[in-house]
PDB file of N, CA and C in Angstrom:
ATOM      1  N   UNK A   1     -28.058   1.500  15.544  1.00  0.00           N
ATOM      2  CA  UNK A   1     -26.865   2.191  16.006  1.00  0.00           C
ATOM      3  C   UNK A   1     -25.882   1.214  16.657  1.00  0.00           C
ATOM      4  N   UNK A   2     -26.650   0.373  17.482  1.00  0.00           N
ATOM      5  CA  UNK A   2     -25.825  -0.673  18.210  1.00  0.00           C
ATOM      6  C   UNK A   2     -24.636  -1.906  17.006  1.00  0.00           C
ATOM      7  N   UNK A   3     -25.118  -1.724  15.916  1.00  0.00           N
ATOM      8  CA  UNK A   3     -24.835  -2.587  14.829  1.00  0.00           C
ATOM      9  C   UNK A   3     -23.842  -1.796  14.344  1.00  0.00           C
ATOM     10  N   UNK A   4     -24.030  -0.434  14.123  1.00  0.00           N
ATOM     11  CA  UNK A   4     -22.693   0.496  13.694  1.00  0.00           C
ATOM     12  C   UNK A   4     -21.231   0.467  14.093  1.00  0.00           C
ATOM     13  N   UNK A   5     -21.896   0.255  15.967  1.00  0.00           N
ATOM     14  CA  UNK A   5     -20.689   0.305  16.676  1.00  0.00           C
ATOM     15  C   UNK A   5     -19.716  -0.501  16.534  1.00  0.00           C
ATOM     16  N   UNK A   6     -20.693  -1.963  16.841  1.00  0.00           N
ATOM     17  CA  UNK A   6     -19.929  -3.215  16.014  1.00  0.00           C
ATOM     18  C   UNK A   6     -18.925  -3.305  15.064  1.00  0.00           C
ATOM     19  N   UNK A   7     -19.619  -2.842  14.271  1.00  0.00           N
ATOM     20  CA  UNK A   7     -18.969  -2.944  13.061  1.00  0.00           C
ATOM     21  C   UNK A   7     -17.418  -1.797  12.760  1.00  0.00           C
ATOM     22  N   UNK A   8     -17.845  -0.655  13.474  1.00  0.00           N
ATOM     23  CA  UNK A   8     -16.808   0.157  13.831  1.00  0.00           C
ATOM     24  C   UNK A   8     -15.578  -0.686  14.536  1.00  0.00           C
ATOM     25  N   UNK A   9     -16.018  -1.196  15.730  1.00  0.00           N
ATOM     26  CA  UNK A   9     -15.034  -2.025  16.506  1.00  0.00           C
ATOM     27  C   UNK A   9     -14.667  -3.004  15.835  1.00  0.00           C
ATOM     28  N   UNK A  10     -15.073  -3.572  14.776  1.00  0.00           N
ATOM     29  CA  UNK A  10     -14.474  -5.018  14.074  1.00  0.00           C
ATOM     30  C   UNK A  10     -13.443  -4.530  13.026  1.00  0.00           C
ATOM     31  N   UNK A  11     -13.987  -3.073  12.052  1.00  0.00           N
ATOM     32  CA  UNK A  11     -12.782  -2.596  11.770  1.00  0.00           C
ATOM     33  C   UNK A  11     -11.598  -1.933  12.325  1.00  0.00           C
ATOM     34  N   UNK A  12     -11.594  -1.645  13.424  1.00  0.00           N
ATOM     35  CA  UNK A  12     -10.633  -0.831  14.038  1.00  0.00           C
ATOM     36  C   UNK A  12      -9.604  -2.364  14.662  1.00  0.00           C
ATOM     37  N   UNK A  13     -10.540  -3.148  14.992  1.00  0.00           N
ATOM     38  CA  UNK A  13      -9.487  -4.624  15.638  1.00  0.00           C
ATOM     39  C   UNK A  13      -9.175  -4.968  14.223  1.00  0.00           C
ATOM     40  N   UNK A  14      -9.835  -4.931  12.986  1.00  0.00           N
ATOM     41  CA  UNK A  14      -8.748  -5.279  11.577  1.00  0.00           C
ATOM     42  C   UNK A  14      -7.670  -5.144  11.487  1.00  0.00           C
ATOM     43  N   UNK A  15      -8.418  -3.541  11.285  1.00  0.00           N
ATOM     44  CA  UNK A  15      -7.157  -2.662  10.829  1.00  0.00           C
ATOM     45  C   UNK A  15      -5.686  -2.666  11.341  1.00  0.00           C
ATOM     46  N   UNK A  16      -6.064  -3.058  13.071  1.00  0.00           N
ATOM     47  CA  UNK A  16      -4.254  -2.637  14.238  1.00  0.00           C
ATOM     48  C   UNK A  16      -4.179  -4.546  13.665  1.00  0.00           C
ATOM     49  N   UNK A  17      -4.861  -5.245  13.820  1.00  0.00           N
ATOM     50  CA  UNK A  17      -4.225  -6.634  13.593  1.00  0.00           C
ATOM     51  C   UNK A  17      -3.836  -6.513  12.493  1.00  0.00           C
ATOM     52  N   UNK A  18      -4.304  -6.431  11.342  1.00  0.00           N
ATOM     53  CA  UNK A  18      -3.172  -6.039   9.961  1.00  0.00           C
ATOM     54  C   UNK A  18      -2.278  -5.568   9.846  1.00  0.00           C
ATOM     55  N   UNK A  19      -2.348  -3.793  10.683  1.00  0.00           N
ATOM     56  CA  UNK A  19      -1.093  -3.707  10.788  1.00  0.00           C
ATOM     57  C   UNK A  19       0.102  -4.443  11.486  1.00  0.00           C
ATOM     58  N   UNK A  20       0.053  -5.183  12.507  1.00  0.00           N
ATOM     59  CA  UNK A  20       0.712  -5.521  13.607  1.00  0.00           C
ATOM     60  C   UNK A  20       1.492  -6.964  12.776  1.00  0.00           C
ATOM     61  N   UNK A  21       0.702  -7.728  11.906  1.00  0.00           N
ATOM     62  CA  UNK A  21       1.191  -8.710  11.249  1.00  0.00           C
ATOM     63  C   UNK A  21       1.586  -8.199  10.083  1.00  0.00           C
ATOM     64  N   UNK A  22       1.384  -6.915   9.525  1.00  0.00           N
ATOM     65  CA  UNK A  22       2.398  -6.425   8.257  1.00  0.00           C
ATOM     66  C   UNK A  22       3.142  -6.204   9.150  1.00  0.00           C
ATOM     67  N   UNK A  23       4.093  -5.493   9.895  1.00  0.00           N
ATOM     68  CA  UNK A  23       4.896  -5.145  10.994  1.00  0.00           C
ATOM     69  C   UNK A  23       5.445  -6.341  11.175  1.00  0.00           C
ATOM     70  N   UNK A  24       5.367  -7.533  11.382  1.00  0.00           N
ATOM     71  CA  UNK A  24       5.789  -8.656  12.110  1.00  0.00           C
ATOM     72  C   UNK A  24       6.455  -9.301  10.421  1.00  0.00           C
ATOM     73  N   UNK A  25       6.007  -8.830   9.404  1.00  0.00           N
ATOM     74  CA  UNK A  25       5.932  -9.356   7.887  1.00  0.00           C
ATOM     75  C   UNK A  25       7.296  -8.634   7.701  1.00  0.00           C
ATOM     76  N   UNK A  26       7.320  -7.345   7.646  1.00  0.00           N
ATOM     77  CA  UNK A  26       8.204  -6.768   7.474  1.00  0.00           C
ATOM     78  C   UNK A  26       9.622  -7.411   8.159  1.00  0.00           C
ATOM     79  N   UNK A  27       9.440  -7.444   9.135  1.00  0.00           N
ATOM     80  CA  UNK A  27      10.682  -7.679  10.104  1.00  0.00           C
ATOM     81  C   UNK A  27      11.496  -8.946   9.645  1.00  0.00           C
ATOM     82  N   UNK A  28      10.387  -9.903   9.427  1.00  0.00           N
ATOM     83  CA  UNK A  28      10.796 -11.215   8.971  1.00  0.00           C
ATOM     84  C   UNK A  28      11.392 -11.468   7.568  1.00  0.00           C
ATOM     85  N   UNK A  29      10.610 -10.546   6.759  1.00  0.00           N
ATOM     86  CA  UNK A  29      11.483 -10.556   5.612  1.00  0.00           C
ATOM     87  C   UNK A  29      12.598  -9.559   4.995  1.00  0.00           C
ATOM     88  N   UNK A  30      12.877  -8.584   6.270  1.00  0.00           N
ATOM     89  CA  UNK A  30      13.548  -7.480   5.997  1.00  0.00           C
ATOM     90  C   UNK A  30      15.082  -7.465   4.982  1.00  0.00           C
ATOM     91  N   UNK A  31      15.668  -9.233   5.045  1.00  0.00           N
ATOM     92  CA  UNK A  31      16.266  -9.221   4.204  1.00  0.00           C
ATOM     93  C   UNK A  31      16.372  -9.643   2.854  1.00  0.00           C
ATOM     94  N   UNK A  32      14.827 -10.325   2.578  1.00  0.00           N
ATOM     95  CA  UNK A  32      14.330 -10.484   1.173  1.00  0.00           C
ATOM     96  C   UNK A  32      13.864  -9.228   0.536  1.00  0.00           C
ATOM     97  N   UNK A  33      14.694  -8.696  -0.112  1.00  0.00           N
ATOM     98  CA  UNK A  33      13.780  -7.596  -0.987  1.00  0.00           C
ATOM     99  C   UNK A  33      12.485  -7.987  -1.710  1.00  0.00           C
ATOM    100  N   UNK A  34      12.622  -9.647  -2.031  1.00  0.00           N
ATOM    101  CA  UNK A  34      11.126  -9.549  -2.885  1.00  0.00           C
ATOM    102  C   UNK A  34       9.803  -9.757  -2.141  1.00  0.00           C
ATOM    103  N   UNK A  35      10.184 -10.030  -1.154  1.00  0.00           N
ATOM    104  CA  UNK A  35       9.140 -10.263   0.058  1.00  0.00           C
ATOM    105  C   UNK A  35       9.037  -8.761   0.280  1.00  0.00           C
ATOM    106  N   UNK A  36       9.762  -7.996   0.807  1.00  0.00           N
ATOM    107  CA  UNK A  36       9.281  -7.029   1.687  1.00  0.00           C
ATOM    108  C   UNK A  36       8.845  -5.693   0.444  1.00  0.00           C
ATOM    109  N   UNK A  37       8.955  -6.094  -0.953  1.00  0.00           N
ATOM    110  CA  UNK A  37       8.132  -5.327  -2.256  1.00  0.00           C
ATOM    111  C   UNK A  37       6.989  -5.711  -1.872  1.00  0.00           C
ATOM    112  N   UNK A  38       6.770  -6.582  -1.889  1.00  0.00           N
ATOM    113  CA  UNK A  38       5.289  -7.829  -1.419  1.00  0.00           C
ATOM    114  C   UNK A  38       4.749  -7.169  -0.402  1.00  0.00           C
ATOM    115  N   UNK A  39       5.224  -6.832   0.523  1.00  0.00           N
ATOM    116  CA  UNK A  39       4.460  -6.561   1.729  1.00  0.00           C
ATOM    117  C   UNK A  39       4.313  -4.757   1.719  1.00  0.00           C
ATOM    118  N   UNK A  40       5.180  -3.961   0.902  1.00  0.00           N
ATOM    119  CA  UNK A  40       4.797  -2.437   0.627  1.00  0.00           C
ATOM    120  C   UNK A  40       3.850  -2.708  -0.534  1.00  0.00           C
ATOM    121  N   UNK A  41       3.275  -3.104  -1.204  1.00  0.00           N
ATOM    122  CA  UNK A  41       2.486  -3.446  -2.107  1.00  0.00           C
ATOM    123  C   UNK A  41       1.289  -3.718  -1.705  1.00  0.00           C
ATOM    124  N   UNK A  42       1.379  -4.903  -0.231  1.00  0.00           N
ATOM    125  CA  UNK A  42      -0.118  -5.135  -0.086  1.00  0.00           C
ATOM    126  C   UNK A  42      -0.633  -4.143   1.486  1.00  0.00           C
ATOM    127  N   UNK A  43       0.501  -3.404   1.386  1.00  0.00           N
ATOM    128  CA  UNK A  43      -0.034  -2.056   2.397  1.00  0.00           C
ATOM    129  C   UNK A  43      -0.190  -0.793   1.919  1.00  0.00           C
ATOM    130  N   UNK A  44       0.622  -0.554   0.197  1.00  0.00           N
ATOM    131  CA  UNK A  44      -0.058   0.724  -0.203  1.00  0.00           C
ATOM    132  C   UNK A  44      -1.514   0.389  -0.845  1.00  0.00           C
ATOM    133  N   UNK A  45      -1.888  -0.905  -0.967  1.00  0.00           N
ATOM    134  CA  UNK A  45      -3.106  -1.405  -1.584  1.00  0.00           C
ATOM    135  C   UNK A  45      -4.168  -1.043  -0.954  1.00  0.00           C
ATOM    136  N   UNK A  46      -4.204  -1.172   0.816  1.00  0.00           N
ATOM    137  CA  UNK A  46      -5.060  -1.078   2.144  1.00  0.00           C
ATOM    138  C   UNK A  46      -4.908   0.174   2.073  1.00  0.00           C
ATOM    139  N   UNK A  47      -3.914   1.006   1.907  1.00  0.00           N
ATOM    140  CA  UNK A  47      -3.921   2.127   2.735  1.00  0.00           C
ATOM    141  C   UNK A  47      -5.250   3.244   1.662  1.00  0.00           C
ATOM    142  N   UNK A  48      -4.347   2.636  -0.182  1.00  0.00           N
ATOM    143  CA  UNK A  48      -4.879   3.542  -1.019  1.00  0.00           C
ATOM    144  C   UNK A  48      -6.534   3.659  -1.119  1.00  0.00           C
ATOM    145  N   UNK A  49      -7.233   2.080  -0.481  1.00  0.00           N
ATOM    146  CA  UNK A  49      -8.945   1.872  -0.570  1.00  0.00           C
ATOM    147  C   UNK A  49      -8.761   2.071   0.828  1.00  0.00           C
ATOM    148  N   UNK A  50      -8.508   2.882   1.385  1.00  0.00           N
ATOM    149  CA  UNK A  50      -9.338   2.984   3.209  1.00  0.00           C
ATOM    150  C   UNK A  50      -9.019   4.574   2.673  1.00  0.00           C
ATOM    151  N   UNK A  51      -7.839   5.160   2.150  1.00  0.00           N
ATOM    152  CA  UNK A  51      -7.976   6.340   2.006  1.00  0.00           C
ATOM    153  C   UNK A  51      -8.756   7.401   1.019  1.00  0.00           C
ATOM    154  N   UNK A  52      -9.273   6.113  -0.160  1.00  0.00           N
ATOM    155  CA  UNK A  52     -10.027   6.540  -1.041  1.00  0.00           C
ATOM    156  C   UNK A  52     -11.776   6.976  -0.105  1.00  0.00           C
ATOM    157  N   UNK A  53     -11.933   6.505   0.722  1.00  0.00           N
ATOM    158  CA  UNK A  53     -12.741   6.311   1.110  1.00  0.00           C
ATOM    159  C   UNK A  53     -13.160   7.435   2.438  1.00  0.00           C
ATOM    160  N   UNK A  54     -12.012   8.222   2.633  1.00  0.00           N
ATOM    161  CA  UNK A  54     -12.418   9.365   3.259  1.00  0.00           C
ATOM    162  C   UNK A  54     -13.187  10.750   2.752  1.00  0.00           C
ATOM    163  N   UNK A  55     -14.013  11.436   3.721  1.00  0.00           N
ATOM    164  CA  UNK A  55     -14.628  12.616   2.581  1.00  0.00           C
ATOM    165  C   UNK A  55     -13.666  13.869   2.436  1.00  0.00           C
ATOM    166  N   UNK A  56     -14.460  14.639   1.909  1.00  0.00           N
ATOM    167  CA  UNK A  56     -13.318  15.796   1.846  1.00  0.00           C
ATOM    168  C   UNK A  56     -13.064  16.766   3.022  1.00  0.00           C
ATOM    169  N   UNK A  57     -13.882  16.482   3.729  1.00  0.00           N
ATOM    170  CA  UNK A  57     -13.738  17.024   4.902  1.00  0.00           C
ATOM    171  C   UNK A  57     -12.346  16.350   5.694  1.00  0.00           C
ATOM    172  N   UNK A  58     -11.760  15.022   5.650  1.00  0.00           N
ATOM    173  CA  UNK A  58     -11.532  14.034   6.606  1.00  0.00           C
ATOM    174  C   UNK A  58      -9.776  14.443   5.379  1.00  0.00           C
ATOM    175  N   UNK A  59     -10.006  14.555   4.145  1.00  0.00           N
ATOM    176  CA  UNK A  59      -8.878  14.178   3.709  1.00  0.00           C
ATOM    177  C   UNK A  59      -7.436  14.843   4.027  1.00  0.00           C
ATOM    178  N   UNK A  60      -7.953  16.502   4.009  1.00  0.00           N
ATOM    179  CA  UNK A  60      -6.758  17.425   4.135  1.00  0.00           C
ATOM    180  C   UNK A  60      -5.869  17.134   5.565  1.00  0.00           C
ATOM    181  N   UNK A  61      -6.816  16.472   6.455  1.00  0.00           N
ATOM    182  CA  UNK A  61      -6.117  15.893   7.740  1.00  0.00           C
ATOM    183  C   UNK A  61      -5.046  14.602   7.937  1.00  0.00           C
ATOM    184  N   UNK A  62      -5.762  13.754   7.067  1.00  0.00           N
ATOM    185  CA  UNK A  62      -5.075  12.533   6.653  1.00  0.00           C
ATOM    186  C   UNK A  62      -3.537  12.789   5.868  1.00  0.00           C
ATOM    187  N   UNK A  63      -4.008  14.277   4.716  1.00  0.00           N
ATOM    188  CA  UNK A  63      -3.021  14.299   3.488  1.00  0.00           C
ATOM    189  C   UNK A  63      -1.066  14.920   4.683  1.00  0.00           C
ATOM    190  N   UNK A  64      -2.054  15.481   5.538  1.00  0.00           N
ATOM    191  CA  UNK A  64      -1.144  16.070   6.947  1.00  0.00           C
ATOM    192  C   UNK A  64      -0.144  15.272   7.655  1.00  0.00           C
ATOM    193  N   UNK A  65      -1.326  14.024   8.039  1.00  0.00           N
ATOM    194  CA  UNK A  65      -0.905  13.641   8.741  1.00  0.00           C
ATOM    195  C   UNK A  65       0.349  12.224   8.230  1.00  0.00           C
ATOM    196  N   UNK A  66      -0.067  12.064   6.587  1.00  0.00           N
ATOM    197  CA  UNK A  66       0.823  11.225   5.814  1.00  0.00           C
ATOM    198  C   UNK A  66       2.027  12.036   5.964  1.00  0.00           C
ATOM    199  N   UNK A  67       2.497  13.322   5.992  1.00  0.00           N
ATOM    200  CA  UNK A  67       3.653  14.221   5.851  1.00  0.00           C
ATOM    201  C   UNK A  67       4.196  13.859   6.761  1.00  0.00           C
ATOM    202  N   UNK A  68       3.261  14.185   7.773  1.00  0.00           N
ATOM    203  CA  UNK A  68       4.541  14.180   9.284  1.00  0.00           C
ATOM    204  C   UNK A  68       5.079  13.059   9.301  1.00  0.00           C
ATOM    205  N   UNK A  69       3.964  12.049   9.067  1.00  0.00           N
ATOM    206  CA  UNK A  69       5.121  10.464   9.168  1.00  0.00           C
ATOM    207  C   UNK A  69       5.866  10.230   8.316  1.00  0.00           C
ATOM    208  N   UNK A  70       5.818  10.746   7.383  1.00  0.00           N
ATOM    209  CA  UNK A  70       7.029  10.478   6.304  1.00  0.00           C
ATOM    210  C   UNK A  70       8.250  11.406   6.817  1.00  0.00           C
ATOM    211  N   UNK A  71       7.878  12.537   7.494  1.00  0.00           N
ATOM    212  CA  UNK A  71       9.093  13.503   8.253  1.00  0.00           C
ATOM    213  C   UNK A  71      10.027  13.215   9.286  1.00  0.00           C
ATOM    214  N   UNK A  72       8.730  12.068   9.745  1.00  0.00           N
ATOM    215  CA  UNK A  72       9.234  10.788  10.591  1.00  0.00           C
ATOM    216  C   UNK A  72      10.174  10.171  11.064  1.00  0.00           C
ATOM    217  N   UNK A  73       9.864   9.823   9.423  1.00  0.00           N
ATOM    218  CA  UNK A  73      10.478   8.420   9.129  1.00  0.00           C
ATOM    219  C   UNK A  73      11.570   9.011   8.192  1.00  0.00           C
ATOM    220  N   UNK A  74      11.706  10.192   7.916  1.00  0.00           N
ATOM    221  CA  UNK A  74      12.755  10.442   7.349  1.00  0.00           C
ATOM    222  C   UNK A  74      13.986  10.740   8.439  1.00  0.00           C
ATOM    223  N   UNK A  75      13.450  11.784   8.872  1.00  0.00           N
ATOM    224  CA  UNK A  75      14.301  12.236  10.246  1.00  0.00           C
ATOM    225  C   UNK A  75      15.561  11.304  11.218  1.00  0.00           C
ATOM    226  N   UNK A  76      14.199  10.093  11.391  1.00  0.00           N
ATOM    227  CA  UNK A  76      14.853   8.697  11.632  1.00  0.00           C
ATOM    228  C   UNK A  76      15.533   8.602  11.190  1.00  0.00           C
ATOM    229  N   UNK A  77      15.709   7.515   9.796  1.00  0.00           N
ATOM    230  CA  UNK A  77      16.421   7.708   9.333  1.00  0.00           C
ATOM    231  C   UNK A  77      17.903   7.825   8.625  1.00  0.00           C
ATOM    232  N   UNK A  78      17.649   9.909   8.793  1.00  0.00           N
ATOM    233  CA  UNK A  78      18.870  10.231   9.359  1.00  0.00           C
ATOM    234  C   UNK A  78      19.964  10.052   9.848  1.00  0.00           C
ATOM    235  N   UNK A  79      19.114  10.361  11.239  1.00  0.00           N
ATOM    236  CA  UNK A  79      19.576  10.293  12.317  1.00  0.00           C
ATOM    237  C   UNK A  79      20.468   9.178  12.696  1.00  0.00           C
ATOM    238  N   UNK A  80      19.875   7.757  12.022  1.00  0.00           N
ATOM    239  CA  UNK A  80      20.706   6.677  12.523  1.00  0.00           C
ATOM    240  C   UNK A  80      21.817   6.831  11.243  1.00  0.00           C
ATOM    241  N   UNK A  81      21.677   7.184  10.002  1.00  0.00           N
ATOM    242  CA  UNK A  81      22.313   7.233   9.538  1.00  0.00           C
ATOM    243  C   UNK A  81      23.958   8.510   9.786  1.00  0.00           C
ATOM    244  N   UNK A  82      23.481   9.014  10.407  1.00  0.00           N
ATOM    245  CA  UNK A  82      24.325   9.905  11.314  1.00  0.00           C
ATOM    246  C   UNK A  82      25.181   9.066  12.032  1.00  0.00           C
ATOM    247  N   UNK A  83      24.402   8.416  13.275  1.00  0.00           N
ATOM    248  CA  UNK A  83      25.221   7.655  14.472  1.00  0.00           C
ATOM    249  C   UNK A  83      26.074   6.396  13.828  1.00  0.00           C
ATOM    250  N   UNK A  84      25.694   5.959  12.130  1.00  0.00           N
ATOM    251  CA  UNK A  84      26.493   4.726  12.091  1.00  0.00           C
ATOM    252  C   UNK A  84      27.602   5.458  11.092  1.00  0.00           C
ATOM    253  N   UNK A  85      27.587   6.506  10.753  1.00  0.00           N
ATOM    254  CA  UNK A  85      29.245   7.501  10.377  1.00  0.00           C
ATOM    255  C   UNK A  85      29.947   7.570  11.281  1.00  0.00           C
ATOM    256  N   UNK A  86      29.184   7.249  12.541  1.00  0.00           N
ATOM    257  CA  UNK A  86      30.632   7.781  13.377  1.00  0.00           C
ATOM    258  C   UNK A  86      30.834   6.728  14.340  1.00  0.00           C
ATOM    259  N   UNK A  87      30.527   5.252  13.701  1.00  0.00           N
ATOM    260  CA  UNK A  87      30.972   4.418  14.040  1.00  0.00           C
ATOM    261  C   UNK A  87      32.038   3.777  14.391  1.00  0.00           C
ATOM    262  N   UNK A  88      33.206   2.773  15.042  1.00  0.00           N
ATOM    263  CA  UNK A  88      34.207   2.593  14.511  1.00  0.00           C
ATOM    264  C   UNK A  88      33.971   1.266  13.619  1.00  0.00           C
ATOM    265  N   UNK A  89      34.873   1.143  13.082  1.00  0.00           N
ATOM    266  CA  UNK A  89      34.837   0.276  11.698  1.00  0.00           C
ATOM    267  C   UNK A  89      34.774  -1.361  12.613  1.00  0.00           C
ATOM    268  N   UNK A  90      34.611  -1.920  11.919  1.00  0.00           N
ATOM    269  CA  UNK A  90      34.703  -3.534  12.467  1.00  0.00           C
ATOM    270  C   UNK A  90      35.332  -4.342  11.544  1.00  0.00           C
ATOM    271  N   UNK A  91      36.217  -5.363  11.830  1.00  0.00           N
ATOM    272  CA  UNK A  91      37.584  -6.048  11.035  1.00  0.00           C
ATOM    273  C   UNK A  91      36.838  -6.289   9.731  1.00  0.00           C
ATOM    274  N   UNK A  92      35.409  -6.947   9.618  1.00  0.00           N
ATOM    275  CA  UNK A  92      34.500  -7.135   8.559  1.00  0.00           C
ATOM    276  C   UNK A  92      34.803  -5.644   7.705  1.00  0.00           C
ATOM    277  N   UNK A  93      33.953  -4.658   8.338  1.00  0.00           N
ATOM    278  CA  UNK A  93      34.154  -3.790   7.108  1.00  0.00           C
ATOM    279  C   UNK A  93      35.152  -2.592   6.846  1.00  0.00           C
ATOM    280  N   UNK A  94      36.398  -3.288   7.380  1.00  0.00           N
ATOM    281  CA  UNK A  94      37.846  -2.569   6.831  1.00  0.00           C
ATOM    282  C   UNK A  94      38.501  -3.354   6.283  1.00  0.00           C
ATOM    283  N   UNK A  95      38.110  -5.051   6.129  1.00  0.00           N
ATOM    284  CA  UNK A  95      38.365  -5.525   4.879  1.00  0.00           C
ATOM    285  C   UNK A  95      37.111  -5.619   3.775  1.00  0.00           C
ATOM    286  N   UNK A  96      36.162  -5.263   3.688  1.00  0.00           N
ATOM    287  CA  UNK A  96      35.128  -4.905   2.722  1.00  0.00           C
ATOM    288  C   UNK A  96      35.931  -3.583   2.168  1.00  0.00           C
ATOM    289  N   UNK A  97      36.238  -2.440   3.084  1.00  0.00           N
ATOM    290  CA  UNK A  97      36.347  -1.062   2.335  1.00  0.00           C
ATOM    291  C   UNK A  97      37.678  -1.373   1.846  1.00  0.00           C
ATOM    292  N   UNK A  98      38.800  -2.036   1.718  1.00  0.00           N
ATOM    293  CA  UNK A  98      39.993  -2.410   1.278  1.00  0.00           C
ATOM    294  C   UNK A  98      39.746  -3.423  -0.166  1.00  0.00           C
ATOM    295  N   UNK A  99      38.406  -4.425  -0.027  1.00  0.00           N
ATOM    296  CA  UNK A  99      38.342  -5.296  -1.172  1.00  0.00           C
ATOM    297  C   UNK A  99      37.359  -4.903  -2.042  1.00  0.00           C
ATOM    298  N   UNK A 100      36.008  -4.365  -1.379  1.00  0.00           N
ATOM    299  CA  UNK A 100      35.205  -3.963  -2.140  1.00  0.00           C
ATOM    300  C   UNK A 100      34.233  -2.697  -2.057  1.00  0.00           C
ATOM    301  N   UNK A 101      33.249  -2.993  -1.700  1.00  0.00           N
ATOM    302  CA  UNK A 101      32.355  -2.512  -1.163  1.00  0.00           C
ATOM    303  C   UNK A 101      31.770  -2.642   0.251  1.00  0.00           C
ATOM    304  N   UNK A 102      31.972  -1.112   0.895  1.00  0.00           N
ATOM    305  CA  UNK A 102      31.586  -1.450   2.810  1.00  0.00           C
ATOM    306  C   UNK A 102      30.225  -1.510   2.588  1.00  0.00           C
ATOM    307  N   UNK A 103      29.847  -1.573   4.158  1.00  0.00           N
ATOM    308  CA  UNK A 103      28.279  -2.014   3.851  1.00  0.00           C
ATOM    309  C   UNK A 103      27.516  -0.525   4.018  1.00  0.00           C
ATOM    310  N   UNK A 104      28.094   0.424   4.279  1.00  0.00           N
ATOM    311  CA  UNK A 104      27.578   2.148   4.022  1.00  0.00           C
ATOM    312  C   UNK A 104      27.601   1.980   2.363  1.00  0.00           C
ATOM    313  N   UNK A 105      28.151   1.496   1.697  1.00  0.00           N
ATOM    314  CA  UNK A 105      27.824   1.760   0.000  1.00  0.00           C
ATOM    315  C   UNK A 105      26.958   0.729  -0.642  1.00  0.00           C
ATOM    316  N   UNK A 106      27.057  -0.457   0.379  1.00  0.00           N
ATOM    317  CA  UNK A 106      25.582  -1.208  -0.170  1.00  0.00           C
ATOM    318  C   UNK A 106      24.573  -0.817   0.377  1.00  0.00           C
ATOM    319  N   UNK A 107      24.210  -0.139   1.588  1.00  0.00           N
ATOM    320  CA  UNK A 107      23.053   0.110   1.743  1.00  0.00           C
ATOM    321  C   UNK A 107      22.518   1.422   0.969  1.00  0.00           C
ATOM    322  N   UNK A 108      23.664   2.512   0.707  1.00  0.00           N
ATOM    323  CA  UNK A 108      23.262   3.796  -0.070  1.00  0.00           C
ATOM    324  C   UNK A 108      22.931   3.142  -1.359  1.00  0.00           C
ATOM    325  N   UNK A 109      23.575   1.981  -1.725  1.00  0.00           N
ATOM    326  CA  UNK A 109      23.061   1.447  -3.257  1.00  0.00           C
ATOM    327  C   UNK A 109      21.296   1.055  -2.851  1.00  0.00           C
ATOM    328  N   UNK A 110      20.976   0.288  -1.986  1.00  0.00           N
ATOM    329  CA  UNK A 110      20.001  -0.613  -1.674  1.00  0.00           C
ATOM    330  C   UNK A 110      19.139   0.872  -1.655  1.00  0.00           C
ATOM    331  N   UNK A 111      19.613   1.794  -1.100  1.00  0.00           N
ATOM    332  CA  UNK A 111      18.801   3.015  -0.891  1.00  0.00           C
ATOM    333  C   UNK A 111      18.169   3.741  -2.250  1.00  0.00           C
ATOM    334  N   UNK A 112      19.089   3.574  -2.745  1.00  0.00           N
ATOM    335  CA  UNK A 112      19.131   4.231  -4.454  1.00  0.00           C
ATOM    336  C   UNK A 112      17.833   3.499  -5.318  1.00  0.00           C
ATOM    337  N   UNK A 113      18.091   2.216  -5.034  1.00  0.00           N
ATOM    338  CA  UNK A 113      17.275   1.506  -5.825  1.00  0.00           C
ATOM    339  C   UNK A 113      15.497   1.604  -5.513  1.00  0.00           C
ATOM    340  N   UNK A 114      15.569   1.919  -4.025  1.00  0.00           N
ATOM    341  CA  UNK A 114      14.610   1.918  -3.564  1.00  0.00           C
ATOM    342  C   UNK A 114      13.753   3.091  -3.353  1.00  0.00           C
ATOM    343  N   UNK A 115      14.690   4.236  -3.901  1.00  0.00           N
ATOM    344  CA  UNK A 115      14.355   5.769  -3.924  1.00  0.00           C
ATOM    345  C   UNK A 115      13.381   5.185  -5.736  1.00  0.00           C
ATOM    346  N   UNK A 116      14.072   5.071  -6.207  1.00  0.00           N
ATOM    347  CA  UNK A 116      14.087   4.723  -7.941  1.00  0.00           C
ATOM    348  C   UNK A 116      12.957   3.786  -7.976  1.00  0.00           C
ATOM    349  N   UNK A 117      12.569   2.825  -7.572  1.00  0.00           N
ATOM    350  CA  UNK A 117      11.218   2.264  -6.656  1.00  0.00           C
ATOM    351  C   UNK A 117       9.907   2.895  -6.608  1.00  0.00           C
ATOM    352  N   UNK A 118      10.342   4.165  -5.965  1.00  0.00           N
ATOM    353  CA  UNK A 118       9.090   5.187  -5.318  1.00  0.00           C
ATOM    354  C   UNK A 118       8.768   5.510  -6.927  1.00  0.00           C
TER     355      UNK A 118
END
């Protein structure tokens, strides 16, 4: 039993250190798209064999608890996407929205692509 525990505790210090350096992965490459494909790739990889691996008892909780964070993280979001509409403009992007593209239509593009992604 004493060996279980162990081993319990060595995955649970994995698991938050993995996450904490995907987290730290993310951040760093947040403006490489091919990096940060890279790094949703090698976290739906972890997530899909730790979740394969629950019973059926354990799953309908998990399948729950994936919702809310995606409700989350949608909500979020939002929300910021809310507060930066009612931004005021900055000299940068009122000559972007005069020459080209502001950066609200590259990121709804960046968004698009990444919906199209999923």
């Amino acid at each position: 039993m004493q060996n279980m525990i162990r081993s319990m505790a060595r995955f649970s210090a994995a698991m938050t250190l993995f996450g904490f350096q995907q987290f730290q992965n993310v951040l760093e490459a947040f403006a490489d798209s091919a990096d940060a494909l890279k790094i949703r790739q090698s976290l739906d990889t972890v997530t899909d064999a730790v979740a394969s691996e629950l019973d059926d008892q354990t799953k309908p909780a998990y399948d729950s608890m994936v919702r809310l964070s995606n409700q989350v993280v949608d909500r979020t979001f939002d929300a910021v996407k809310k507060t930066q509409t009612g931004r005021k403009k900055t000299g940068a992007q009122d000559s972007a929205d005069a020459g080209g593209t502001s950066d609200r239509d590259a990121n709804a593009k960046a968004e698009e692509v990444e919906l199209a992604a999923d």
